[in-house]
C-alpha atoms as a PDB file:
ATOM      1  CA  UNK A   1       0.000   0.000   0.000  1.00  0.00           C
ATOM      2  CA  UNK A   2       2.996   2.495   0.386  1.00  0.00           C
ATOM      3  CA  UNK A   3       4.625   1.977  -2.548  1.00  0.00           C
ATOM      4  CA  UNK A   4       0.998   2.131  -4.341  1.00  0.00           C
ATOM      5  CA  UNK A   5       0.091   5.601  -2.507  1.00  0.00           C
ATOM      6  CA  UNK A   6       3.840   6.701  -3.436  1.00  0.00           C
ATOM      7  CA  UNK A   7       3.199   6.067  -7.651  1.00  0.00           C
ATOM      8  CA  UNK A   8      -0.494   7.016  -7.599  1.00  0.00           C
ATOM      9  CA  UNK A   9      -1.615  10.572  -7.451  1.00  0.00           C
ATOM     10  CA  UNK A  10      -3.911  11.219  -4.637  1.00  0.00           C
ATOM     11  CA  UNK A  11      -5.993  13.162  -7.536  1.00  0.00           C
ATOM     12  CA  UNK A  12      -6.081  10.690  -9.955  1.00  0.00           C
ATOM     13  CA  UNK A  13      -9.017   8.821 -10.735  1.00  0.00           C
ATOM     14  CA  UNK A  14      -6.203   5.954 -10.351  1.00  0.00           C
ATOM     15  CA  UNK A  15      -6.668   6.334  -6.857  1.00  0.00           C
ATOM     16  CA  UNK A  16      -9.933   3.922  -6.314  1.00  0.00           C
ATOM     17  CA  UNK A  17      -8.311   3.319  -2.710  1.00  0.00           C
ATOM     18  CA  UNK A  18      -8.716   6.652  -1.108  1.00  0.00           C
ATOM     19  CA  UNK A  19      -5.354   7.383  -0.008  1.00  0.00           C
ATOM     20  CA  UNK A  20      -3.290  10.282   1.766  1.00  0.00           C
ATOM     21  CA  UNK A  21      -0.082  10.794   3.008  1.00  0.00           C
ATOM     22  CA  UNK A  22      -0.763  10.067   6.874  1.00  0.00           C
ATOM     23  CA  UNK A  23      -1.899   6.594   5.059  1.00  0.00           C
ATOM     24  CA  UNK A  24       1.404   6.080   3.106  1.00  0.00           C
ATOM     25  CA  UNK A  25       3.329   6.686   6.328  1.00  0.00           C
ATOM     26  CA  UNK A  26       1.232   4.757   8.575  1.00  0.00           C
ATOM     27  CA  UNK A  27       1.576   1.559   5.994  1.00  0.00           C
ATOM     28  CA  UNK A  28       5.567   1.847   5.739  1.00  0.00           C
ATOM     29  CA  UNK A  29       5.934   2.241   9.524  1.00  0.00           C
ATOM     30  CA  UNK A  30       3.398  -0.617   9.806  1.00  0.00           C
ATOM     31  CA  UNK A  31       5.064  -2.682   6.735  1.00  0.00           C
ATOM     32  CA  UNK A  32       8.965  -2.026   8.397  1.00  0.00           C
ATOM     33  CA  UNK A  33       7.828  -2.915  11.922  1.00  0.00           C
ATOM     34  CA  UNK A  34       6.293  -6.452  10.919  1.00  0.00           C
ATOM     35  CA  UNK A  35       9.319  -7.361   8.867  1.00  0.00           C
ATOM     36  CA  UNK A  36      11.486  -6.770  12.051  1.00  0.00           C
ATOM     37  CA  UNK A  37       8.894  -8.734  13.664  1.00  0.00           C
ATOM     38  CA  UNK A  38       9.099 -11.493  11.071  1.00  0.00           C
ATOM     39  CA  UNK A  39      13.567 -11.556  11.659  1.00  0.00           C
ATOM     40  CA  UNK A  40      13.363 -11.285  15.382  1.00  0.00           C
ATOM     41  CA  UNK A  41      10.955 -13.973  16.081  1.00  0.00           C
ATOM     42  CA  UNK A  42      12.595 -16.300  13.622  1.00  0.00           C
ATOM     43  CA  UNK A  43      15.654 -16.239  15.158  1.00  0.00           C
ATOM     44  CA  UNK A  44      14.189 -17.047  18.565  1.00  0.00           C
ATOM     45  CA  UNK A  45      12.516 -20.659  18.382  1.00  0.00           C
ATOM     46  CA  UNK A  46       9.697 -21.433  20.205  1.00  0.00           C
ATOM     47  CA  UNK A  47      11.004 -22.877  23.952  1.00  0.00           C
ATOM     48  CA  UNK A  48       9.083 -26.329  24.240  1.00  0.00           C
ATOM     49  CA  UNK A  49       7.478 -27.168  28.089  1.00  0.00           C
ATOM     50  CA  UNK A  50       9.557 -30.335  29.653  1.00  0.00           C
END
């Protein structure tokens, strides 16, 4: 969604997804903090009970 709201003009009739720029910077922060999600918990496997 950030890289669409980045190429598509927020006045364009391109833009059937109505997008602004709080949205394109709520969707990277939310895109970059799942990805370090995503590394950190793969590096940490799940501890198994005894």
């Amino acid at each position: 969604m950030w890289v669409y709201g980045l190429i598509v003009s927020q006045e364009s009739s391109a833009n059937f997804v109505p997008l602004n720029t709080a949205d394109n910077w709520l969707h990277f922060v939310l895109g970059v903090v799942m990805i370090a999600l995503g590394v950190l918990l793969s590096r940490y496997p799940a501890r198994k009970h005894a």
